[in-house]
C-alpha atoms as a PDB file:
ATOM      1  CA  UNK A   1      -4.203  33.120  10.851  1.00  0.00           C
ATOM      2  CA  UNK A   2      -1.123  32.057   8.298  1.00  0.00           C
ATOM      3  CA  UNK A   3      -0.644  29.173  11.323  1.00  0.00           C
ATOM      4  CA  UNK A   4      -4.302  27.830  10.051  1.00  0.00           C
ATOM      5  CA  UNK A   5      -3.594  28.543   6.280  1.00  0.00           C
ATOM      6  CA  UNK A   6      -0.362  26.792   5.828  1.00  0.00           C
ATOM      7  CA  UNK A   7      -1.880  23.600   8.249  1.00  0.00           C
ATOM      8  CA  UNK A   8      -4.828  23.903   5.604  1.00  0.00           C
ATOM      9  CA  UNK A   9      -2.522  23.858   2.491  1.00  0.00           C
ATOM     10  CA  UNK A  10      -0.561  20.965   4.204  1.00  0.00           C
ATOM     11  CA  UNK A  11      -3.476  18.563   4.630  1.00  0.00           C
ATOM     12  CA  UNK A  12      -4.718  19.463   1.384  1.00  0.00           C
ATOM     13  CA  UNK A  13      -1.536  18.570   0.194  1.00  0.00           C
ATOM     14  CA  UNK A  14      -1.813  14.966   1.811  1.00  0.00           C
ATOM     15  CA  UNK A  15      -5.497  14.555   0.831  1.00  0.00           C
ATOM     16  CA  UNK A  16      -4.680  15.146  -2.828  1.00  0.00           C
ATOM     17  CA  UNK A  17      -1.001  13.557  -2.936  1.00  0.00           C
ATOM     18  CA  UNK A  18       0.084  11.616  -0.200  1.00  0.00           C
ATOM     19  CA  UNK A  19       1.698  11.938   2.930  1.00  0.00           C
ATOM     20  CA  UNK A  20       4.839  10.899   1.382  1.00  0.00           C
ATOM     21  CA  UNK A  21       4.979  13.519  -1.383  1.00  0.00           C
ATOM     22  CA  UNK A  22       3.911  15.914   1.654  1.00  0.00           C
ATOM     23  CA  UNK A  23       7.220  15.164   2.890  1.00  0.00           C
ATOM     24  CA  UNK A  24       9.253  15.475   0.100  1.00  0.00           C
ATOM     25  CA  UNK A  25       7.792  19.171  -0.675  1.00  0.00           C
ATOM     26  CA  UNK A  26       8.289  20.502   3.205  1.00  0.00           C
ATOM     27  CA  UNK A  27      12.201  18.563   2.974  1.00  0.00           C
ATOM     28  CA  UNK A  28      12.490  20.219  -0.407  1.00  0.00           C
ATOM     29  CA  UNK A  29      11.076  23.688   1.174  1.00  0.00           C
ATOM     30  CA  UNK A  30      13.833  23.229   3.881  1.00  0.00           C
ATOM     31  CA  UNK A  31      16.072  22.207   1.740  1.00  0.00           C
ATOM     32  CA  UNK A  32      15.835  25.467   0.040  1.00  0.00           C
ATOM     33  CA  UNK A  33      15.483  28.023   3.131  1.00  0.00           C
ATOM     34  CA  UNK A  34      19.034  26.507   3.535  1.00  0.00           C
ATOM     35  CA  UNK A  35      20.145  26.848   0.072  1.00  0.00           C
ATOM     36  CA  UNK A  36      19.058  30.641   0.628  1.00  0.00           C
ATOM     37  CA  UNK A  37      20.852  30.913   3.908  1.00  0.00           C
ATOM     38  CA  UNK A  38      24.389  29.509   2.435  1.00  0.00           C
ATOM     39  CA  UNK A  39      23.963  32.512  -0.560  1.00  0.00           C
ATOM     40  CA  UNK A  40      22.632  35.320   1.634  1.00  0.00           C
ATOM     41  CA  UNK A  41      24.912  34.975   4.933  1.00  0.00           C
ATOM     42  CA  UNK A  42      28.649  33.952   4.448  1.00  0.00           C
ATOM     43  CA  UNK A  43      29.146  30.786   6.303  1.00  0.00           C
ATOM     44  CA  UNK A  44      31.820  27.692   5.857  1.00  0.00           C
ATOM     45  CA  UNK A  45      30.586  24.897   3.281  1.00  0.00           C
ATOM     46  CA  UNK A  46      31.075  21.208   3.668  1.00  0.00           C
ATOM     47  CA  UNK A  47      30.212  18.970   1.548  1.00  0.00           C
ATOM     48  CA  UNK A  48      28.938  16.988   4.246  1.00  0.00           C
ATOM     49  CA  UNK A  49      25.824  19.354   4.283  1.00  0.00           C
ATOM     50  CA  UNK A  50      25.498  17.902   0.285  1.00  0.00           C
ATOM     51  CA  UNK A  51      25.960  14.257   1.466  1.00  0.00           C
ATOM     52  CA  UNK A  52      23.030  15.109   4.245  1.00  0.00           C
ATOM     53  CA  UNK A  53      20.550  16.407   2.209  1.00  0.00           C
ATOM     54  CA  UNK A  54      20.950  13.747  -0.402  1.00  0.00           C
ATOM     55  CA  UNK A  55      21.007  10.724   2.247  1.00  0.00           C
ATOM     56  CA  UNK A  56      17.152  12.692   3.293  1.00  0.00           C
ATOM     57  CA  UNK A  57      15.591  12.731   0.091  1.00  0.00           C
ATOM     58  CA  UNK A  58      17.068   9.352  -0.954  1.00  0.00           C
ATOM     59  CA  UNK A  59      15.446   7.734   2.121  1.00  0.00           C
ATOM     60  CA  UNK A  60      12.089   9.986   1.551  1.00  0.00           C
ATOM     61  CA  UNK A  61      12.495   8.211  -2.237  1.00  0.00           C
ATOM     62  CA  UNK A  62      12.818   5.055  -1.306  1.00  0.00           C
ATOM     63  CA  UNK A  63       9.819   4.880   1.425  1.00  0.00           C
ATOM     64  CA  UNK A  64       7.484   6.383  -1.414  1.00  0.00           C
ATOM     65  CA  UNK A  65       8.902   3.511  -3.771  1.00  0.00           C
ATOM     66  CA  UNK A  66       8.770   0.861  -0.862  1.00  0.00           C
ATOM     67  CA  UNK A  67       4.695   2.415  -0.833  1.00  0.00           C
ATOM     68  CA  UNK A  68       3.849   2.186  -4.404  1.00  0.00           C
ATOM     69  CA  UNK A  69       5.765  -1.410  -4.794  1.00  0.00           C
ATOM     70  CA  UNK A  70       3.367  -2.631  -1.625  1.00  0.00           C
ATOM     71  CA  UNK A  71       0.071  -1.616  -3.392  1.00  0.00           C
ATOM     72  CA  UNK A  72       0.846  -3.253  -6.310  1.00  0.00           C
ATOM     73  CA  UNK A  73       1.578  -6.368  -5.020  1.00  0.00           C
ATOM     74  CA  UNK A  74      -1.838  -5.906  -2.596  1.00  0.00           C
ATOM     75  CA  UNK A  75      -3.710  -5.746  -5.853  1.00  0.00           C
ATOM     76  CA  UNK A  76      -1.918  -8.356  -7.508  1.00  0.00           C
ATOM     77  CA  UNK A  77      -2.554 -10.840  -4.436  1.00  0.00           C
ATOM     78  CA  UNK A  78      -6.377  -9.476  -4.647  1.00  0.00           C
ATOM     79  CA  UNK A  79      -6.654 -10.784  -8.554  1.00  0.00           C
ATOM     80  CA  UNK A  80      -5.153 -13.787  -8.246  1.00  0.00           C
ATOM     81  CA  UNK A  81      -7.490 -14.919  -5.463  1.00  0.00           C
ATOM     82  CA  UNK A  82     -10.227 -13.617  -7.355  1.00  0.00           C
ATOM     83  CA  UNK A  83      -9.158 -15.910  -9.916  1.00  0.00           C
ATOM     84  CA  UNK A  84      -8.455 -18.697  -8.027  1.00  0.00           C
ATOM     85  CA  UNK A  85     -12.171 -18.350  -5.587  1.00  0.00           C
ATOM     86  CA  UNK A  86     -13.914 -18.406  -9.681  1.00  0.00           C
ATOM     87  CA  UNK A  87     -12.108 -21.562 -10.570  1.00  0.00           C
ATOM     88  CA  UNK A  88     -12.686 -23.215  -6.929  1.00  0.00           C
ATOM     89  CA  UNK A  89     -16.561 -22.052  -7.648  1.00  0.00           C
ATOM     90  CA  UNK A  90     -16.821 -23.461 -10.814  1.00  0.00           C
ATOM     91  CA  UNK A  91     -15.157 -26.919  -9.563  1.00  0.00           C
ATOM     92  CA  UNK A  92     -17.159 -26.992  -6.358  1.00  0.00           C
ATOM     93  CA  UNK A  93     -20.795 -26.292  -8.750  1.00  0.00           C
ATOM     94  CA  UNK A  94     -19.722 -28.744 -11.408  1.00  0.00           C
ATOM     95  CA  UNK A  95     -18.984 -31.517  -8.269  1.00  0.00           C
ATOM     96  CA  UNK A  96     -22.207 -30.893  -6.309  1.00  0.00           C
ATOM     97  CA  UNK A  97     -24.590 -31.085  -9.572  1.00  0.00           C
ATOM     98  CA  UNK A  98     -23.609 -34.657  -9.541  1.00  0.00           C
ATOM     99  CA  UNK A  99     -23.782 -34.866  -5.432  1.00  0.00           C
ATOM    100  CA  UNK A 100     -27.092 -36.599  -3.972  1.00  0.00           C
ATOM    101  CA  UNK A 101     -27.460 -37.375  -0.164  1.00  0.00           C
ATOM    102  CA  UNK A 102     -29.975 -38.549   2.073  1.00  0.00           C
ATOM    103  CA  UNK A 103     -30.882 -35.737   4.287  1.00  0.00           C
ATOM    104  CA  UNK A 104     -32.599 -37.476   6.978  1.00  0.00           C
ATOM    105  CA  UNK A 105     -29.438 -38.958   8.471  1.00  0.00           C
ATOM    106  CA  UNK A 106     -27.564 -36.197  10.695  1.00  0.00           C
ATOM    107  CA  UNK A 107     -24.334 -37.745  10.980  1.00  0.00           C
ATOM    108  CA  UNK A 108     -23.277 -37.599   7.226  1.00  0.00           C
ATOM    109  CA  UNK A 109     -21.374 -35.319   5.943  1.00  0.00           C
ATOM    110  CA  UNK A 110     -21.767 -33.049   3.437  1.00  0.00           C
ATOM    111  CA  UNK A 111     -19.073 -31.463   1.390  1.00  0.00           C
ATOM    112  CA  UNK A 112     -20.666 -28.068   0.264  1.00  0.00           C
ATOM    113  CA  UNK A 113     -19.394 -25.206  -1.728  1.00  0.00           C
ATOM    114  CA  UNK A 114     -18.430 -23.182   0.995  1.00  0.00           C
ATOM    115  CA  UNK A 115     -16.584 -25.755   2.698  1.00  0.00           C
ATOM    116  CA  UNK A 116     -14.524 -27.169  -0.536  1.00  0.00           C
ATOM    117  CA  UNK A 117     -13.959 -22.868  -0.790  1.00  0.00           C
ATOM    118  CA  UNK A 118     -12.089 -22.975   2.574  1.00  0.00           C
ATOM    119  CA  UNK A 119     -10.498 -25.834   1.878  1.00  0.00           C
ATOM    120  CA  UNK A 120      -9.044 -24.343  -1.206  1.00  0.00           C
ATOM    121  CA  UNK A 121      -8.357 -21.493   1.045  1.00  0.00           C
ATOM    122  CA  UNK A 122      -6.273 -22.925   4.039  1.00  0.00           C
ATOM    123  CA  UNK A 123      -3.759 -25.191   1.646  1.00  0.00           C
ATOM    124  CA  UNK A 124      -2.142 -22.069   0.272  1.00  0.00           C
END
């Protein structure tokens, strides 16, 4: 029963935070079950148990970072090629307004909207 409870709380926890903040909270609840077992049961202290646990949460730190810095750019990228799809539409419209052909020949070719959009597309 506390098996089902604390796997409940957990994915709650990632639903509602993130699977890297998840982390951080069970490495901080470690953290602190050893913090409690250095003060309740005499035992020899390095400091290389310090240099450990900060080399964890430093790398647990920087992956969340590494995260957050990723979605930004994702939605940065997403803007600017809004941005740049309006200003190929509005080129492309302004172009074929002009743009008369004789449809009854099969081999011309047509430069549409969609195509000049692709276009635009493949040269970045």
């Amino acid at each position: 029963v506390l098996s089902y409870i604390s796997i409940s709380c957990y994915m709650t926890l990632v639903k509602r935070f993130g699977g890297v903040t998840a982390v951080m909270l069970t490495t901080a609840r470690k953290a602190m079950t050893i913090i409690l077992s250095f003060m309740l049961f005499p035992k020899g202290f390095s400091w290389l148990y310090v240099h450990g646990s900060l080399l964890v949460l430093g790398a647990v730190m920087v992956a969340g970072i590494c995260k957050r810095l990723k979605k930004r750019n994702e939605k940065q990228r997403t803007q600017e090629y809004s941005l740049s799809y309006r200003d190929t539409e509005k080129d492309a419209n302004s172009q074929a307004s002009g743009f008369t052909a004789d449809l009854s020949n099969e081999d011309s070719t047509m430069e549409s909207s969609p195509e000049k959009i692709l276009e635009s597309i493949t040269r970045r």
